[in-house]
Protein backbone atom coordinates (compact mmCIF):
# COMPACT_ATOMS: atom_id res chain seq x y z
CA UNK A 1 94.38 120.03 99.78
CA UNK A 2 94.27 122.53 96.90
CA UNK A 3 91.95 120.77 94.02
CA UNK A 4 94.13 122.92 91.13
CA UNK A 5 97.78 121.47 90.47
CA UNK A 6 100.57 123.65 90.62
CA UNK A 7 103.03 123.71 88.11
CA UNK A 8 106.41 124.54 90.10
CA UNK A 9 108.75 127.77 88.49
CA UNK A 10 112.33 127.67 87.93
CA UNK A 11 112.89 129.47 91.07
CA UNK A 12 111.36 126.40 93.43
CA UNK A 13 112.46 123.61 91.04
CA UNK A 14 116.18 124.79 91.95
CA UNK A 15 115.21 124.98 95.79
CA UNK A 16 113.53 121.63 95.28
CA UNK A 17 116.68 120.23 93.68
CA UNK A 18 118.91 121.74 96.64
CA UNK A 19 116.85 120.23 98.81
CA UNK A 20 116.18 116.91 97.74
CA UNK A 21 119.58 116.21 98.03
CA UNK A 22 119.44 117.09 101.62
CA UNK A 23 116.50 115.38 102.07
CA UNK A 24 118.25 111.97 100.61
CA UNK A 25 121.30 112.62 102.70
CA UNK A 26 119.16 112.78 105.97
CA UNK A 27 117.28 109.22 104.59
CA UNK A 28 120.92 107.92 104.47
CA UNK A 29 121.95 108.41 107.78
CA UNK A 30 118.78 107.34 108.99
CA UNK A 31 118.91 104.32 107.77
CA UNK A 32 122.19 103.43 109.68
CA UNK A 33 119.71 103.61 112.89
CA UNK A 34 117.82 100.48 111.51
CA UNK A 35 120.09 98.38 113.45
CA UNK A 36 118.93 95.62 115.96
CA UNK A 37 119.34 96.97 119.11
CA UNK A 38 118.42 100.53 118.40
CA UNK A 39 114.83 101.71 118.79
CA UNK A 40 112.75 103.69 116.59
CA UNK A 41 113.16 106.53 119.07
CA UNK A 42 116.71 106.25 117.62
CA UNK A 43 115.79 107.11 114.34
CA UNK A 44 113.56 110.17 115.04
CA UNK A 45 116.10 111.65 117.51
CA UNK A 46 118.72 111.57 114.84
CA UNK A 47 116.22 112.53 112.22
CA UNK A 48 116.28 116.15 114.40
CA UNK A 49 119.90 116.39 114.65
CA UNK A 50 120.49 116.01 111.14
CA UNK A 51 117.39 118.54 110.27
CA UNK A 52 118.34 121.14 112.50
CA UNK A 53 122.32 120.66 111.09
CA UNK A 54 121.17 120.93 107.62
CA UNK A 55 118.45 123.65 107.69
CA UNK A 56 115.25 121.64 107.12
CA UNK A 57 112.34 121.04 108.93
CA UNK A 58 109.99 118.73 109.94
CA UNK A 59 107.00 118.97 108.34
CA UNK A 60 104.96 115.82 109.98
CA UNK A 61 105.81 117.54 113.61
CA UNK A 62 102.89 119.10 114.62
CA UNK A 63 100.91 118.13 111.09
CA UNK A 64 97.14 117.89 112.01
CA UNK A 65 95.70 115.81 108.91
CA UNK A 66 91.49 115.21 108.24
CA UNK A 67 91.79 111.63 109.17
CA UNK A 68 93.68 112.24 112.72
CA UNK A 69 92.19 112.91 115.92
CA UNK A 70 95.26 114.83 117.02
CA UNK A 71 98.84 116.57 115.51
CA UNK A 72 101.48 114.18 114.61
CA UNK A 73 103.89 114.32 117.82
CA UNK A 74 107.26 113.02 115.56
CA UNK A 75 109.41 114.30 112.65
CA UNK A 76 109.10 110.78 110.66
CA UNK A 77 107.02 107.85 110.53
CA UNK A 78 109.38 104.60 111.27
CA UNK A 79 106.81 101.71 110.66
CA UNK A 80 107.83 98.07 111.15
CA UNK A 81 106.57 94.81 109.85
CA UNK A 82 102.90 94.72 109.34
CA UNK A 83 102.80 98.53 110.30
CA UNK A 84 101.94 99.85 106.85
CA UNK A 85 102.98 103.68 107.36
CA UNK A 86 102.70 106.52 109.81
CA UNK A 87 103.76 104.58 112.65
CA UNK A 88 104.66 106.80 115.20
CA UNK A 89 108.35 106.35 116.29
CA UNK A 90 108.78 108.50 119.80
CA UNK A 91 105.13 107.61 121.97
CA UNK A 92 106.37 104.33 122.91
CA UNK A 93 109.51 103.63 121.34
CA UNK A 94 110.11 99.86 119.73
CA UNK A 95 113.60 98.37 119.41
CA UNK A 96 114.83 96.60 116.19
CA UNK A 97 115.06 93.04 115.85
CA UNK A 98 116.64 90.92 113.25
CA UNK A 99 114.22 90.15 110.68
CA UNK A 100 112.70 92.87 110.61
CA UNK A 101 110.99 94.99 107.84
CA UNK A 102 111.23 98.78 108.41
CA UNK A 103 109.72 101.80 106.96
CA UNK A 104 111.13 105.41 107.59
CA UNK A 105 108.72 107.87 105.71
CA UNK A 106 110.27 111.76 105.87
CA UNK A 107 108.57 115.03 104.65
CA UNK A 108 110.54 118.22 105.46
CA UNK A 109 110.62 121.71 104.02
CA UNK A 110 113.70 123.67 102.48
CA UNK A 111 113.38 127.23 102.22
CA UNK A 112 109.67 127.02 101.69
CA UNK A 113 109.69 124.54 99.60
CA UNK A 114 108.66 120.26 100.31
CA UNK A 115 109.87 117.40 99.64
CA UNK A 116 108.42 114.12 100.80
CA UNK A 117 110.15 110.18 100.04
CA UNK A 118 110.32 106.68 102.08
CA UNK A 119 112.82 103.88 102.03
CA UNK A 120 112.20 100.20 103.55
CA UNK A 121 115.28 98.50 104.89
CA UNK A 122 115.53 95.39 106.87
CA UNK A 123 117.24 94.62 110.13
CA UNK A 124 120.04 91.81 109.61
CA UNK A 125 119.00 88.51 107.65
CA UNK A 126 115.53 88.71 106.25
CA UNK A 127 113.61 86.00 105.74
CA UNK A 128 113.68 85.31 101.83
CA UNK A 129 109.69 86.41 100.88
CA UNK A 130 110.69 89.95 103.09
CA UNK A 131 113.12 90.97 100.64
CA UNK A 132 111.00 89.82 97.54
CA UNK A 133 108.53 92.09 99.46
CA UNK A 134 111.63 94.86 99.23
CA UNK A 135 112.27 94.09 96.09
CA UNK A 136 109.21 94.17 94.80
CA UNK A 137 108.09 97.41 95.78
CA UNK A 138 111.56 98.87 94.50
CA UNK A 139 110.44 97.95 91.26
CA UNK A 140 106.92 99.12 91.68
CA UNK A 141 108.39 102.52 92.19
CA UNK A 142 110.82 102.87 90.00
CA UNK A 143 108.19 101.38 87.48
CA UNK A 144 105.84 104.32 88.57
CA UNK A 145 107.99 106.69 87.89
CA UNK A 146 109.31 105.52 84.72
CA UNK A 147 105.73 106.35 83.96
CA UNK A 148 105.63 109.68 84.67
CA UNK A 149 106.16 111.53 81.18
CA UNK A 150 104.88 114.64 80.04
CA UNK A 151 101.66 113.76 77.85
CA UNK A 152 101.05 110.79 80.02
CA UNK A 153 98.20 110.99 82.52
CA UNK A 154 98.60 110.14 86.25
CA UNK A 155 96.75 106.99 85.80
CA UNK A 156 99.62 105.73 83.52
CA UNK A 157 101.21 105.93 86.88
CA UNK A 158 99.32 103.62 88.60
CA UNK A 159 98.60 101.14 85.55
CA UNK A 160 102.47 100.89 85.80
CA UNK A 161 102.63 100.54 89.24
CA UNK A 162 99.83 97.74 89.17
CA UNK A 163 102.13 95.78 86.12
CA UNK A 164 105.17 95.70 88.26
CA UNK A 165 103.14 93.52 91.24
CA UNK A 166 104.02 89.97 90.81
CA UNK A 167 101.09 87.62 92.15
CA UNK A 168 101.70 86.93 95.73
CA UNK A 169 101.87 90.20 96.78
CA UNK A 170 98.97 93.12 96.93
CA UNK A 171 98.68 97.01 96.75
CA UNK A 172 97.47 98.88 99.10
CA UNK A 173 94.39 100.83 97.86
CA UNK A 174 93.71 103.05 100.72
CA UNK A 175 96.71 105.31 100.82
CA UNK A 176 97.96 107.03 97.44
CA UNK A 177 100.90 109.28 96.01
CA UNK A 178 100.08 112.92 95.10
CA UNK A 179 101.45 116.36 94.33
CA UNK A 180 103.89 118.10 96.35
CA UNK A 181 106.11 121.02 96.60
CA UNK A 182 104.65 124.08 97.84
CA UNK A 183 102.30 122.03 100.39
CA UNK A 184 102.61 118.75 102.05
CA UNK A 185 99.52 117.22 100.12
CA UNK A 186 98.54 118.75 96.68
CA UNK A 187 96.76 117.51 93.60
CA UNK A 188 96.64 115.76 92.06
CA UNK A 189 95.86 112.32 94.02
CA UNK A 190 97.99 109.58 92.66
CA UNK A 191 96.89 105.78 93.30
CA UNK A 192 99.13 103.11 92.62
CA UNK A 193 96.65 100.71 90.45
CA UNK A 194 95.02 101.80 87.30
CA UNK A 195 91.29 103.34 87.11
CA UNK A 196 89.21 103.91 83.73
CA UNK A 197 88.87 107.54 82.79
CA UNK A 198 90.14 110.18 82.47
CA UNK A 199 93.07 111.59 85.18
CA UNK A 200 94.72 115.39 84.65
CA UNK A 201 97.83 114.85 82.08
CA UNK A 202 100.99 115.22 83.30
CA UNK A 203 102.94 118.54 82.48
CA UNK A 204 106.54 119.93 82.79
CA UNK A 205 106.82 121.52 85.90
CA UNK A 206 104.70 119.30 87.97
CA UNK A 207 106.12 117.80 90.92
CA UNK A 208 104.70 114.05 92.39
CA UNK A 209 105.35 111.69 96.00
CA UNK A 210 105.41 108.88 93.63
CA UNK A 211 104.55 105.95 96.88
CA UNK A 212 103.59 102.29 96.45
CA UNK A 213 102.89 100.70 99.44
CA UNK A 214 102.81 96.55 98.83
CA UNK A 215 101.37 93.86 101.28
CA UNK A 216 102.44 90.14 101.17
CA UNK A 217 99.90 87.78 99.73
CA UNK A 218 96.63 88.86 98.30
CA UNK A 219 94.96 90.89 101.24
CA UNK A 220 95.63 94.60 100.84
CA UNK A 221 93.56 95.58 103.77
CA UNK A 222 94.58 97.88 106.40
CA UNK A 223 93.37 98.66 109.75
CA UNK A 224 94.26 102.33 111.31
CA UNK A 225 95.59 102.07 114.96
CA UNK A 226 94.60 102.89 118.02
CA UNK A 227 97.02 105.98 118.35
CA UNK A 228 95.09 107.59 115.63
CA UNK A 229 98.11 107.51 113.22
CA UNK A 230 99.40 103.81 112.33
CA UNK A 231 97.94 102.12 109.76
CA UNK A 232 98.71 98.08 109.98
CA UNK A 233 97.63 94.97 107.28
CA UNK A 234 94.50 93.17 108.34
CA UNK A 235 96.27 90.34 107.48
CA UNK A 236 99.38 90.76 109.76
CA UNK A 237 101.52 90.18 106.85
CA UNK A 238 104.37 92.53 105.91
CA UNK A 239 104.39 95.47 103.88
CA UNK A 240 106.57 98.08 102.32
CA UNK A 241 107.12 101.41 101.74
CA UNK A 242 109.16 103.41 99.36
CA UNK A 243 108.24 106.80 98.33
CA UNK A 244 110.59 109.88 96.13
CA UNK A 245 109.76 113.08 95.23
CA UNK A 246 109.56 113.57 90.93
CA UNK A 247 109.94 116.62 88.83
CA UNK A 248 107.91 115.65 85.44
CA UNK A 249 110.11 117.51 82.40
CA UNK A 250 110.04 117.27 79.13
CA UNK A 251 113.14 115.51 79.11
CA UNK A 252 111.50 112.70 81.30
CA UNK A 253 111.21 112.02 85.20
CA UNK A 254 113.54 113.85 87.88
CA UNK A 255 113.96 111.84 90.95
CA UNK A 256 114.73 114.74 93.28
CA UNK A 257 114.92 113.13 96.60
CA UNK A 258 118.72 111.12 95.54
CA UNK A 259 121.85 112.19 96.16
């Protein structure tokens, strides 16, 4: 990842506009998988279809990142219950039961440009502290990226991130949003709780993955997986996911990845 942050022209902010669209239509029909019965294999074979049909591509298929011991072998991460994010959906497929809490994390690529966003759904009924987990991290977000205003710095991101976080429920320190658009991962590094100093101000033009991740109760450890890839709580308690792409103007925050 590129220390310097990119400030996107006029000519990828409209592809990244185009695209986000697609990339929230895709997210949409994926989320009609997370049905009990059907499998997370269900959701990443239908992720393809819907890719190939609409001209994007997979960006995670294939992706070899620092911390892995191998390329990612899917097209999204669909992580369930305590299964934090990047949980691999096609090695050894799991089928959705009622109650649970599902996380379908997509990054694809339109005409050279990337877009990256997460949505967590549940399966049926969920039990009443799983959708205050939902809920929760909804708000997180869309407090985060309230927060993202020319002139502000990208810690203002994460100090409003942190606010939104009722007691009861933790972030989760060791993942973090950060730049995108021309790459999969560029600066700047975005955590979702505040730290002292000084972090690079936010400019027109620059383009976030604006991503809380939130943990039930007060334990935001995680513990990577075997398979290299999927990160789980140390607690076994649930967590949540929900991640969009943002276009910083000087009019305000563009949510890109929406219909």
């Amino acid at each position: 990842m590129s220390e310097e942050i990119s400030i996107k022209d006029q000519e990828a902010i409209a592809l990244l506009r185009r695209g986000g669209k697609l990339h929230a239509q895709v997210l949409d029909e994926l989320e009609k998988e997370v049905v009990a019965g059907n499998s997370t294999l269900d959701v990443d074979d239908r992720a393809m279809e819907l890719l190939e049909a609409l001209g994007l591509e997979p960006m995670t298929l294939g992706y070899q990142p620092r911390f892995a011991p191998r390329p990612y072998p899917a097209a999204t991460c669909v992580s369930i219950n305590d299964e934090v994010v990047h949980g691999i959906p096609n090695e050894d497929p799991v089928a959705f039961e009622d109650g649970d809490v599902v996380s379908i994390d997509l990054v694809t690529a339109y005409q050279g440009v990337v877009l990256d966003a997460a949505r967590t759904v549940g399966v049926g009924e969920l039990a009443p502290i799983d959708q205050q987990l939902i809920d929760v991290t909804k708000a997180a977000t869309k407090a985060g990226i309230a927060a993202a205003q020319a002139g502000n710095r990208v810690s203002d991101i994460g100090r409003a991130v942190e606010a939104a976080v009722p007691e009861g429920f933790a972030i989760i320190r060791d993942f973090c949003g950060h730049g995108v658009g021309y790459e999969l991962h560029e600066a700047p590094q975005i955590p979702n709780f505040y730290i002292k100093g000084k972090s690079p101000v936010l400019e027109p033009g620059m383009v976030l993955a604006i991503e809380p991740m939130i943990i039930v109760g007060d334990d935001p450890g995680v513990v990577v997986d075997r398979d290299g890839y999927t990160a789980l709580t140390t607690s076994g308690h649930n967590a949540a996911h929900i991640e969009h792409t943002v276009l910083v103007t000087e009019k305000g925050p563009e949510v890109l990845t929406v219909r």
